[in-house]
Protein backbone atom coordinates (compact mmCIF):
# COMPACT_ATOMS: atom_id res chain seq x y z
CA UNK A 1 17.06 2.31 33.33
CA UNK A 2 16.95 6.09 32.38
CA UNK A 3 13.87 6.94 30.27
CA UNK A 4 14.64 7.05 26.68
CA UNK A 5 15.04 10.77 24.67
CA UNK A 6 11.68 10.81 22.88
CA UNK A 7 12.89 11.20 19.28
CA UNK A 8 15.96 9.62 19.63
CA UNK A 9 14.16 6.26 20.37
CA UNK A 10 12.15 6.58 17.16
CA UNK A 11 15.89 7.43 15.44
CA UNK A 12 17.39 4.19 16.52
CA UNK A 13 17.35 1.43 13.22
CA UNK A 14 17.00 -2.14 14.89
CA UNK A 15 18.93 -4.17 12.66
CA UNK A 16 19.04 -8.10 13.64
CA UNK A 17 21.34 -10.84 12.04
CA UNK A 18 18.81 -13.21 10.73
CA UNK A 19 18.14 -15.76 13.01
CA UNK A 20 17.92 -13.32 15.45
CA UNK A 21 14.47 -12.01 17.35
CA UNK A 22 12.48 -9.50 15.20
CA UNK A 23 12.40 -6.29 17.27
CA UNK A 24 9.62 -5.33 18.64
CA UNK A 25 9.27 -1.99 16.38
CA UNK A 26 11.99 -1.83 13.11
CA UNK A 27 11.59 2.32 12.84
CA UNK A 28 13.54 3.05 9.36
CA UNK A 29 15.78 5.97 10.67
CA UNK A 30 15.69 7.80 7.62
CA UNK A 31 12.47 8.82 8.66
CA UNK A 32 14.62 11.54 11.38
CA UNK A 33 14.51 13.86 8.43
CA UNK A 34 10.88 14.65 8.44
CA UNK A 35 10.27 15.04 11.93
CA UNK A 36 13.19 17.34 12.01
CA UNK A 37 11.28 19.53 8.73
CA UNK A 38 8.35 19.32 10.53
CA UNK A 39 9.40 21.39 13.75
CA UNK A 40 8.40 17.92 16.00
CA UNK A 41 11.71 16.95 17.44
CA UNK A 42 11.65 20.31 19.54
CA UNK A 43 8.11 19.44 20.24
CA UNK A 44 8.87 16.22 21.15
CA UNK A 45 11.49 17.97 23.42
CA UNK A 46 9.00 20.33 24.84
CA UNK A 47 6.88 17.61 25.71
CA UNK A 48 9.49 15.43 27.60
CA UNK A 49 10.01 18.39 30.10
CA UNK A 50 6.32 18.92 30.84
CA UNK A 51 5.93 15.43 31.34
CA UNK A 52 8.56 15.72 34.09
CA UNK A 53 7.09 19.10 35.23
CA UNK A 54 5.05 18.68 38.87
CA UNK A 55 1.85 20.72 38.58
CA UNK A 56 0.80 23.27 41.44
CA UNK A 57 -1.51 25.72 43.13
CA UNK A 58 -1.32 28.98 42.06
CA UNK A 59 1.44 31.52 43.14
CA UNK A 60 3.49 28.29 43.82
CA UNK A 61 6.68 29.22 41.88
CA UNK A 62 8.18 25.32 42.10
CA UNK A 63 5.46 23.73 39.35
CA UNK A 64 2.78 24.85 36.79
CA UNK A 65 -0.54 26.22 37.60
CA UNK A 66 -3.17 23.58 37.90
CA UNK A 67 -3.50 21.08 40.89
CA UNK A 68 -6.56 19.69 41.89
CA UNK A 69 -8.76 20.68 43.97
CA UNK A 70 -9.03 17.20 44.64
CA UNK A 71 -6.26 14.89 43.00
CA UNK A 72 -3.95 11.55 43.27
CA UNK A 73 -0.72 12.59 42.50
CA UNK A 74 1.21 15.73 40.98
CA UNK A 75 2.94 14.50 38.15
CA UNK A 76 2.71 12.15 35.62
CA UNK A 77 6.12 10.18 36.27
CA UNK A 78 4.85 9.80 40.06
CA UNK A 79 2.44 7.57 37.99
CA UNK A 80 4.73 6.47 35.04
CA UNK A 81 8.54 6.26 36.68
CA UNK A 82 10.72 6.13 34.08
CA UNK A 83 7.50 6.00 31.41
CA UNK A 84 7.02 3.00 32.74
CA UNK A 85 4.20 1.55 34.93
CA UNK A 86 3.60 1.39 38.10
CA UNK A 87 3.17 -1.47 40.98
CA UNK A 88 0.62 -2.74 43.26
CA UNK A 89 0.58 -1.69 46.98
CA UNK A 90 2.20 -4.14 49.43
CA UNK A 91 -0.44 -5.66 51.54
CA UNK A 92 -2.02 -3.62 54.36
CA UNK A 93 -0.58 -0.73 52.41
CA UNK A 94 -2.69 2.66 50.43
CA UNK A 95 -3.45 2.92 46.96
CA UNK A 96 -0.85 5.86 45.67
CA UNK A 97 1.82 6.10 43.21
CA UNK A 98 0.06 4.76 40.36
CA UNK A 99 -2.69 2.94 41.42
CA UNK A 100 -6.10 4.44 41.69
CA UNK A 101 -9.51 3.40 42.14
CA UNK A 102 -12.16 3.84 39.52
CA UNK A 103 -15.80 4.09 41.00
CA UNK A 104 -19.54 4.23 38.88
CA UNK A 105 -23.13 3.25 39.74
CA UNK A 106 -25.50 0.88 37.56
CA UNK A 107 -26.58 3.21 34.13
CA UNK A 108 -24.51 5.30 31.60
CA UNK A 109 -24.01 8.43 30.67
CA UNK A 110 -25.64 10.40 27.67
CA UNK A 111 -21.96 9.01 25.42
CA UNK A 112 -22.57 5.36 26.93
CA UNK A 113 -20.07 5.46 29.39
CA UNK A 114 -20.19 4.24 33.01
CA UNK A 115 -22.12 6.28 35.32
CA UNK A 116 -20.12 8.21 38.23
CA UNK A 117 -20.61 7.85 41.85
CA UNK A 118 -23.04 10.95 42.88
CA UNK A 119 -20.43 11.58 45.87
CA UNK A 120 -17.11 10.60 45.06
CA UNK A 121 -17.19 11.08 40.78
CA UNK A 122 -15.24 7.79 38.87
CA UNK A 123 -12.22 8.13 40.76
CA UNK A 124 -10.90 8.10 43.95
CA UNK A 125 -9.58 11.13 45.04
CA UNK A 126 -6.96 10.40 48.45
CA UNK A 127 -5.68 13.41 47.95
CA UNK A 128 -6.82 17.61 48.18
CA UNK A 129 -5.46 20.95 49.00
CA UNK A 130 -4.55 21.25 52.79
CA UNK A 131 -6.46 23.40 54.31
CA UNK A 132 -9.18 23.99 51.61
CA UNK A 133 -10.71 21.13 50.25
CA UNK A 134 -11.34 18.15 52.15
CA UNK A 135 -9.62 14.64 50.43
CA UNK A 136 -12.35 12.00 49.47
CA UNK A 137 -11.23 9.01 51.30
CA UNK A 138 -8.01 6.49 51.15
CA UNK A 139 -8.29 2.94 49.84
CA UNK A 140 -6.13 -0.15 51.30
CA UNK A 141 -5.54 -3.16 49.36
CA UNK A 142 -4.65 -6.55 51.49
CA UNK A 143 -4.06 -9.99 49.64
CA UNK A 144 -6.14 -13.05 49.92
CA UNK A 145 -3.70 -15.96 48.63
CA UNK A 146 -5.05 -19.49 46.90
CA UNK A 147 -2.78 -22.32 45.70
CA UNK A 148 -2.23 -23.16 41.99
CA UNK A 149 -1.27 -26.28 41.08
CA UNK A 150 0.55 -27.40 38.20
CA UNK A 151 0.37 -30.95 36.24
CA UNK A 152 3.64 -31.91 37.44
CA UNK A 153 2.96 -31.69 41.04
CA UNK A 154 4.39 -28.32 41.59
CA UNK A 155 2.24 -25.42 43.26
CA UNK A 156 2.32 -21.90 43.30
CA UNK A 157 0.63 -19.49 45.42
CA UNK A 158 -1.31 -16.79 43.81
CA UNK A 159 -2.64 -13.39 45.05
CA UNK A 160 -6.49 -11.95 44.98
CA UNK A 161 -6.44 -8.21 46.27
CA UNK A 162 -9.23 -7.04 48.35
CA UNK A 163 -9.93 -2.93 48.98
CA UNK A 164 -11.33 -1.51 51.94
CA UNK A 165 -12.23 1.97 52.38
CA UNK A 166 -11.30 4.54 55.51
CA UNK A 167 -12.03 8.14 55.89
CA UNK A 168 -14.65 8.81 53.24
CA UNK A 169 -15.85 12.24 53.69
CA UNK A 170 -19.09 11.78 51.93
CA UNK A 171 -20.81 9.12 53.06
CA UNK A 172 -20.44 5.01 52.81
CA UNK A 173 -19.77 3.97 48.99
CA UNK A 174 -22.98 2.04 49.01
CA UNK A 175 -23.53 -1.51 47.88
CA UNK A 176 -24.91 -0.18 44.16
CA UNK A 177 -21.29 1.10 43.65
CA UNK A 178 -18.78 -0.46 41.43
CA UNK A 179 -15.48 -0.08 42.10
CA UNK A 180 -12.18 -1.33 40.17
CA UNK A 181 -8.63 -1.18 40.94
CA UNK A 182 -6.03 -0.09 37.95
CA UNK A 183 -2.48 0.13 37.94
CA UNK A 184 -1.11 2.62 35.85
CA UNK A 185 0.48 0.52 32.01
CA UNK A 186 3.71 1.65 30.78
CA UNK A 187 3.81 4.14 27.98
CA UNK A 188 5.62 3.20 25.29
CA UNK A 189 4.89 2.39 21.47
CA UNK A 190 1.35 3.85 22.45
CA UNK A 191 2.26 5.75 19.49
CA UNK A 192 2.44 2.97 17.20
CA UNK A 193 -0.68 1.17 18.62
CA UNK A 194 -2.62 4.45 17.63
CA UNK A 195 -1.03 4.41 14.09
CA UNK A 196 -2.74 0.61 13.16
CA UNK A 197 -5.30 1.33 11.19
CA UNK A 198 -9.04 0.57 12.52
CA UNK A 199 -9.67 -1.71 9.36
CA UNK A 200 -7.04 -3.42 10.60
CA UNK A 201 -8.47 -3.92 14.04
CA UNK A 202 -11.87 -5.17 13.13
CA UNK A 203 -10.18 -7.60 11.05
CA UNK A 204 -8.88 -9.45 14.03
CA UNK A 205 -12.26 -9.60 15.19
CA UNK A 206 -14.14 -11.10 12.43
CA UNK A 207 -11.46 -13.54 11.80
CA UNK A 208 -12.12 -14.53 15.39
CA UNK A 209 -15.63 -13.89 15.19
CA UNK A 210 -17.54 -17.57 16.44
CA UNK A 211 -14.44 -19.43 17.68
CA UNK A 212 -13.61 -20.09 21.57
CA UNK A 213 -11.34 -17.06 21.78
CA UNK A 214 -13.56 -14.24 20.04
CA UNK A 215 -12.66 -10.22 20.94
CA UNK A 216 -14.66 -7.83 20.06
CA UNK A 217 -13.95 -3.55 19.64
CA UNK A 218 -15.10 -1.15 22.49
CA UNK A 219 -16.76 1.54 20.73
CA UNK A 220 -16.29 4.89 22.64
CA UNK A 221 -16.97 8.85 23.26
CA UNK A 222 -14.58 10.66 21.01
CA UNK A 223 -14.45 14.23 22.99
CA UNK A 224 -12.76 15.75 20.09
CA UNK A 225 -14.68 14.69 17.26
CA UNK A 226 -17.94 14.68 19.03
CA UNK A 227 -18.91 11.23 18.20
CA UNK A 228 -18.23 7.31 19.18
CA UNK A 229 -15.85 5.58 17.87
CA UNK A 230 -13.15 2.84 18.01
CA UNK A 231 -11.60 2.72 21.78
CA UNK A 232 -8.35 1.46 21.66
CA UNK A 233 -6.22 2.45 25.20
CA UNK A 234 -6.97 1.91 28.99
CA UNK A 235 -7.19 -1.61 30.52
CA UNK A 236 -10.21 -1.55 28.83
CA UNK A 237 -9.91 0.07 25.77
CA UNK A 238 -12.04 3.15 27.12
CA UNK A 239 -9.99 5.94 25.12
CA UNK A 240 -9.89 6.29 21.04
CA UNK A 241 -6.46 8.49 21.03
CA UNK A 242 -3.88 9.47 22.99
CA UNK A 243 -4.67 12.67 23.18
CA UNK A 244 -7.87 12.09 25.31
CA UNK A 245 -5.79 9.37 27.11
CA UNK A 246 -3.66 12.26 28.16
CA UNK A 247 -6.21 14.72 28.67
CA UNK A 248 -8.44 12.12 30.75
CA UNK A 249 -4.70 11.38 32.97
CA UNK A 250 -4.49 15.27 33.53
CA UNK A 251 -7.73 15.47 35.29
CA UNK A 252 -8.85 12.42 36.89
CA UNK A 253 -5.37 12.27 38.58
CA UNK A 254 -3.56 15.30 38.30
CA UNK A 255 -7.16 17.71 38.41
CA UNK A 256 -6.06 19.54 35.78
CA UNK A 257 -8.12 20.93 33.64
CA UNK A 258 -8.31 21.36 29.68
CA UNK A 259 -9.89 22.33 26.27
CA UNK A 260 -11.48 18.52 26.21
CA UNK A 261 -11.79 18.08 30.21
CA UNK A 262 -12.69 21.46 31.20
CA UNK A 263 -15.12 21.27 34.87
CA UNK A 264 -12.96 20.12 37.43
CA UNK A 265 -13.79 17.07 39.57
CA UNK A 266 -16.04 18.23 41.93
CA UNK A 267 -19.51 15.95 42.52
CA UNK A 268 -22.42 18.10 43.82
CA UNK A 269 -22.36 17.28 47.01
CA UNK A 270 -18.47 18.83 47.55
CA UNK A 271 -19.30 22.15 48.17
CA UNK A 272 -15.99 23.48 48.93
CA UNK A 273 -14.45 21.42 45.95
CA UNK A 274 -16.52 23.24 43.85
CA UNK A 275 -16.28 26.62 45.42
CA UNK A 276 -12.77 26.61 45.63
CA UNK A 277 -11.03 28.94 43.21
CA UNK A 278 -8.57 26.69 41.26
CA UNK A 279 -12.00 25.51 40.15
CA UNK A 280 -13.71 28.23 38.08
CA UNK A 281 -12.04 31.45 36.41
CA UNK A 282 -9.46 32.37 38.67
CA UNK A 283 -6.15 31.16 38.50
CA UNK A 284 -2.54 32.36 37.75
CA UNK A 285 0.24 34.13 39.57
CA UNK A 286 -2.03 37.80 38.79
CA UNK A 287 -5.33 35.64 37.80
CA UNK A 288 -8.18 37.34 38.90
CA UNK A 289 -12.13 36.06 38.32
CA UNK A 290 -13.38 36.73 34.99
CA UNK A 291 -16.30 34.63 34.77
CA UNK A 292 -14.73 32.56 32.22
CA UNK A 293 -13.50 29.17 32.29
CA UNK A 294 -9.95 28.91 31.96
CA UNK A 295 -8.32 25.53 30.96
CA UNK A 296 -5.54 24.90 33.18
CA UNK A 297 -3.52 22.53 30.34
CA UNK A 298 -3.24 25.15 27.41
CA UNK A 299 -3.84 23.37 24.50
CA UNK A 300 0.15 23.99 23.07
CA UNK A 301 1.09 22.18 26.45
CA UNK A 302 -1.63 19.46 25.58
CA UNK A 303 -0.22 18.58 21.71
CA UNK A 304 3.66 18.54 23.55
CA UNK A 305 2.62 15.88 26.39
CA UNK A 306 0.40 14.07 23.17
CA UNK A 307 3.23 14.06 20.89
CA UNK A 308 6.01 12.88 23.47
CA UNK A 309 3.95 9.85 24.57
CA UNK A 310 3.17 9.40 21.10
CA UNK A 311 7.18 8.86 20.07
CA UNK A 312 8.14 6.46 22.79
CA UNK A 313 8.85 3.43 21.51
CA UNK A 314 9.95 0.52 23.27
CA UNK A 315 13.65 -0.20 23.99
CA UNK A 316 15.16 -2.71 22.01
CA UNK A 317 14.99 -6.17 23.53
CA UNK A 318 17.82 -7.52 25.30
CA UNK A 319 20.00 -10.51 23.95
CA UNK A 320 18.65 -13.19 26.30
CA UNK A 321 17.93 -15.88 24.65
CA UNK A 322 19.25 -17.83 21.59
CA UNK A 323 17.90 -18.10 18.31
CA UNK A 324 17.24 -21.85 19.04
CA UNK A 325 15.03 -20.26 23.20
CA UNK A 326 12.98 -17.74 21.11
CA UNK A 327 12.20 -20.43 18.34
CA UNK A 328 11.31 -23.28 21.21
CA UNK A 329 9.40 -20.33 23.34
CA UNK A 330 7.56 -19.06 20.40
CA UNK A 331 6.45 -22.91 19.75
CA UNK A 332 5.34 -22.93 22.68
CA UNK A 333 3.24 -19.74 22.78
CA UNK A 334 1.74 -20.76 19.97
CA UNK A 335 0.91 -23.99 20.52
CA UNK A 336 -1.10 -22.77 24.08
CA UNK A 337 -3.27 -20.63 21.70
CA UNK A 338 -1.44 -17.27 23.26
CA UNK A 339 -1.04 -15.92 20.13
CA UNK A 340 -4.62 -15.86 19.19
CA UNK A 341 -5.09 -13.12 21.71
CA UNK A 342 -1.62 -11.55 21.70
CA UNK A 343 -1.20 -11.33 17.85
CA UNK A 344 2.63 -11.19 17.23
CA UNK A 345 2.63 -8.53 14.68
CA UNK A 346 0.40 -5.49 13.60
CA UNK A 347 1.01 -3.11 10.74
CA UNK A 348 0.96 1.19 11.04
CA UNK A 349 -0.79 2.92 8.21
CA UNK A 350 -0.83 6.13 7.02
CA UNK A 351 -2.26 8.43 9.30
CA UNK A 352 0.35 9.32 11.94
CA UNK A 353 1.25 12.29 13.87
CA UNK A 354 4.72 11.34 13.22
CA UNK A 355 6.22 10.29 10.15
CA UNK A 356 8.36 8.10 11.53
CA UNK A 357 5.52 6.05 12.66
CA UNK A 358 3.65 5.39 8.98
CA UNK A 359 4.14 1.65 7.69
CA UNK A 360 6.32 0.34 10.68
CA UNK A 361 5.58 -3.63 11.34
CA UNK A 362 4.82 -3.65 15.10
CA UNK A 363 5.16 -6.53 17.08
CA UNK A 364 3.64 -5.77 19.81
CA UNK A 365 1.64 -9.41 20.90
CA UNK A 366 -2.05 -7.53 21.20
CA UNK A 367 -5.06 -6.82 19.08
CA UNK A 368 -6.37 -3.96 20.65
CA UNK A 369 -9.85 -5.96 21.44
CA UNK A 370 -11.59 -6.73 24.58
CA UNK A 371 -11.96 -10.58 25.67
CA UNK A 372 -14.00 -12.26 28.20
CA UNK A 373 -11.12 -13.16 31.10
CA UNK A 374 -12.89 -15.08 33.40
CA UNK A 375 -14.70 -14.71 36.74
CA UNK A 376 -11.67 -14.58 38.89
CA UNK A 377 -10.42 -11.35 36.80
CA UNK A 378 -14.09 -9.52 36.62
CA UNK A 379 -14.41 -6.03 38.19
CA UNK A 380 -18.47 -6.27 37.89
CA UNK A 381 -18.00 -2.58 35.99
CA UNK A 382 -19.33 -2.09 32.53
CA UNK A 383 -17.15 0.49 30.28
CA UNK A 384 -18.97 1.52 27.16
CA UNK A 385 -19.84 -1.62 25.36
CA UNK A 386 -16.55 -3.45 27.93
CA UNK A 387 -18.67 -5.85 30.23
CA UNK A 388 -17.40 -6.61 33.72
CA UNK A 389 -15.19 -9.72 32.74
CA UNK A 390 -14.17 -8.12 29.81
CA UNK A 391 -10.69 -6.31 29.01
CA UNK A 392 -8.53 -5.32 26.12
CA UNK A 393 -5.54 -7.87 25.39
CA UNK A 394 -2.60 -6.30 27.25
CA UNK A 395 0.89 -5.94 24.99
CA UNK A 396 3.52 -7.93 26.05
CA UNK A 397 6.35 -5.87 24.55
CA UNK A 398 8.63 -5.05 27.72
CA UNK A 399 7.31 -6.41 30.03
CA UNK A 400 10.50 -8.60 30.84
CA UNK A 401 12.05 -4.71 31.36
CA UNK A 402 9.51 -4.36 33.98
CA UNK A 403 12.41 -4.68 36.47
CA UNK A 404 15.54 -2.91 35.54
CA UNK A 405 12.74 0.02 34.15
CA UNK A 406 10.89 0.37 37.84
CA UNK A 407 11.71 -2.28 40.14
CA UNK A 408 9.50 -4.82 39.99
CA UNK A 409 7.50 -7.22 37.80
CA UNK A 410 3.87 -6.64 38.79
CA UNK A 411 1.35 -6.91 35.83
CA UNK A 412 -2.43 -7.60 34.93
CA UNK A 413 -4.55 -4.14 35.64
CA UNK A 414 -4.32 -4.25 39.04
CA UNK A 415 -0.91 -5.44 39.80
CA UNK A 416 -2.09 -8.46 41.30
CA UNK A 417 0.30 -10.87 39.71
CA UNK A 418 4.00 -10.60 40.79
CA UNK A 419 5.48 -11.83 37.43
CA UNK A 420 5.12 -13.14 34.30
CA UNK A 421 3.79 -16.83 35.60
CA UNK A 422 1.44 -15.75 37.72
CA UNK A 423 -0.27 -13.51 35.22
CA UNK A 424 -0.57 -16.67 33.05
CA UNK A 425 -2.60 -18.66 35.80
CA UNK A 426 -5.09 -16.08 36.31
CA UNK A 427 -6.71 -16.09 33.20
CA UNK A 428 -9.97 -17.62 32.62
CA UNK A 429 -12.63 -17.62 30.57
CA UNK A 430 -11.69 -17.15 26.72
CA UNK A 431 -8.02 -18.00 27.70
CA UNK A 432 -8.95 -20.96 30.15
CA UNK A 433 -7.81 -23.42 27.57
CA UNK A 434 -4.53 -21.70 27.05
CA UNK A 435 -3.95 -21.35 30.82
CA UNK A 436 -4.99 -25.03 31.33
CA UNK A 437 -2.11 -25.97 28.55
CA UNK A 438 0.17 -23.90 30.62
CA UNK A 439 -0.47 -26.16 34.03
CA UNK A 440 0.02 -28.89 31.98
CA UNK A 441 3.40 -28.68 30.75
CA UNK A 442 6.66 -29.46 32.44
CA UNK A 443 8.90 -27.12 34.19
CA UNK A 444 11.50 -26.94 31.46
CA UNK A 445 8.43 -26.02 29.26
CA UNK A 446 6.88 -23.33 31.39
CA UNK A 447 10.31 -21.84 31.98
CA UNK A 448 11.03 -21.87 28.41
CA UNK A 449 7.35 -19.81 27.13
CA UNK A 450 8.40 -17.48 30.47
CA UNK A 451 11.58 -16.66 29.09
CA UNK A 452 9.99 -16.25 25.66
CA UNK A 453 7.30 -13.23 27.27
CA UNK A 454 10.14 -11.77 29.21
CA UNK A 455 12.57 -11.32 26.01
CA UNK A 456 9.14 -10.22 23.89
């Protein structure tokens, strides 16, 4: 599937007979009008191409200025084909095209965040420019697989990644490091997830406050504003906006530099990382050394990329199942506690950057809060106030167009389940019961809450 024209998503009015599936966003497409007034449909325009744009070194004519000096890939759709998200390595294979490896030591920073590695920063970088800079290291993933049974008799065989390090140019990791595979989510409706009010948010988690399934809010470092506040995107809920989402993107895996992220990612100890040019003041096709920072993401460039992301909605679902599936599915889903977690349906406010956004019903199955997932899910890495078995309910929206969008069906944050089922089984701790239900119901029953998530 092509990605969708930015605006022209939000444009589209979902209307559904009524027995039919809610949609996962109905976008009123009146609404058109005012983005059109406001200027934001060029914007939004503007934005799409320097998504697509690779970035470069300077004097290379065939991308924009800033690339690296130390990075993971040079674009954000080698990340995001399609807007989408991207999969986990095969086994024996390197972490690339999406996936990268996060990295901190025990301790936080000065905003309460985790702590970087004093050699290799909080990412990975496998990649550097030739011939000036020397890459950080490569990561492998290979598989460990365990048997799942279910009630019935059936089994399935599940898959537990394990990374290994080669090449590391500065030193071993050491055993006080903490390091956590991510797979890059798919983009869309982050828009709308940013437009549900806060109130609305902490909500969830009193009503859940002191039951078996309990989230709680990250509370993080607001760059911007200078100040901690609600975290609401990242695996776990690490960034407040999608603004700093895309800023933090640009430079841990792009190493570009902006107004918010300005010091490139260069640890102490790599000397010619930091020495190298594309680091300080000089940069440009006629840049010269000025003594002056310059941001390598003008902030114009910034608010286009921001505003693109932030009108991507999701694609209307596909016809796949019958009134009387999605009513028998939903049962189901319910029934398994699923939905206590993956609320159906959320509520935009007021405050959007696009009017089209304000007072949509969004039913995107999340609430935005961080849960306790179990031991076989843990990472070991605090984020902010995120523990190590903690992360932020995943939407479901589209993930059954996980295939047709990018060619496979990999999910949870590190790809490690290869479709909807097995991302089910692994979940533990506040969702052991519902997994537990899961194992316990008959094929035609499983099949029928699968189909349910892959039509969501």
């Amino acid at each position: 599937m092509a990605a969708l024209p930015a605006l022209a998503a939000l444009a589209v009015g979902f209307i559904a007979a009524a027995d039919a599936p809610p949609e996962p966003a109905a976008v009123d497409p009146a609404r058109y009008e005012d983005a059109q007034r406001l200027g934001l449909d060029e914007l939004i325009s503007a934005g799409r191409r320097k998504f697509q744009e690779p970035r470069s070194l300077r004097n290379d004519i065939e991308g924009v200025w800033g690339l690296g000096p130390t990075f993971n890939e040079v674009s954000c759709p080698q990340c995001h084909p399609n807007n989408g998200r991207s999969a986990a390595p095969g086994d024996g294979r390197e972490v690339e095209r999406g996936m990268v490896i996060r990295l901190s030591v025990a301790g936080t920073t000065s905003e309460g965040g985790p702590t970087p590695h004093p050699h290799y920063g909080d990412q990975l970088q496998n990649r550097a420019i030739a011939g000036r800079v020397p890459r950080e290291g490569q990561a492998f993933v290979t598989y460990r697989e365990r048997e799942m049974r279910f009630a019935d008799g059936e089994s399935i065989m599940l898959r537990e990644p394990q990374v290994t390090f080669k090449n590391l140019q500065f030193g071993e990791l050491g055993g006080e490091a903490m390091i956590s595979a991510r797979t890059a989510p798919m983009l869309f409706g982050l828009g709308l997830l940013e437009a549900v009010p806060e109130d609305a948010i902490l909500a969830l988690a009193r009503q859940q406050r002191g039951h078996a399934i309990s989230g709680k809010p990250n509370y993080v470092w607001d760059v911007e504003a200078g100040k901690t506040v609600l975290g609401r995107f990242g695996w776990k809920a690490t960034q407040p906006s999608v603004l700093q989402q895309v800023a933090a993107a640009l430079l841990n895996d792009i190493g570009a530099t902006s107004v918010l992220f300005p010091v490139d990612n260069c640890p102490a100890v790599q000397t010619l990382c930091r020495s190298d040019p594309t680091t300080t003041d000089c940069g440009g096709v006629n840049g010269g050394c000025t003594g002056n920072l310059i941001a390598e993401v003008l902030p114009s460039r910034l608010r286009t990329l921001t505003l693109y992301i932030q009108s991507l909605q999701i694609p209307p679902r596909p016809a796949v199942l019958t009134p009387q599936q999605w009513q028998r599915g939903e049962q189901l889903f319910i029934q398994a506690q699923c939905a206590q977690c993956h609320v159906p349906e959320l509520e935009t406010g007021d405050a959007v950057a696009i009017p089209a956004l304000a007072r949509v019903s969004v039913r995107a199955y999340t609430d935005l809060l961080l849960h306790d997932m179990g031991e076989d899910l843990a990472d070991s890495r605090p984020d902010f106030q995120a523990d190590g078995r903690e992360w932020r309910t995943a939407p479901l929206w589209g993930v059954g167009l996980l295939p047709q969008l990018n060619g496979h069906s990999d999910l949870l944050h590190d790809g490690r389940a290869r479709n909807i089922t097995e991302a089910i089984l692994w979940h533990g701790g506040e969702a052991e019961l519902s997994r537990a239900a899961f194992q316990r119901m008959p094929k035609t029953e499983r099949e029928a809450l699968v189909s349910f998530v892959a039509a969501l």
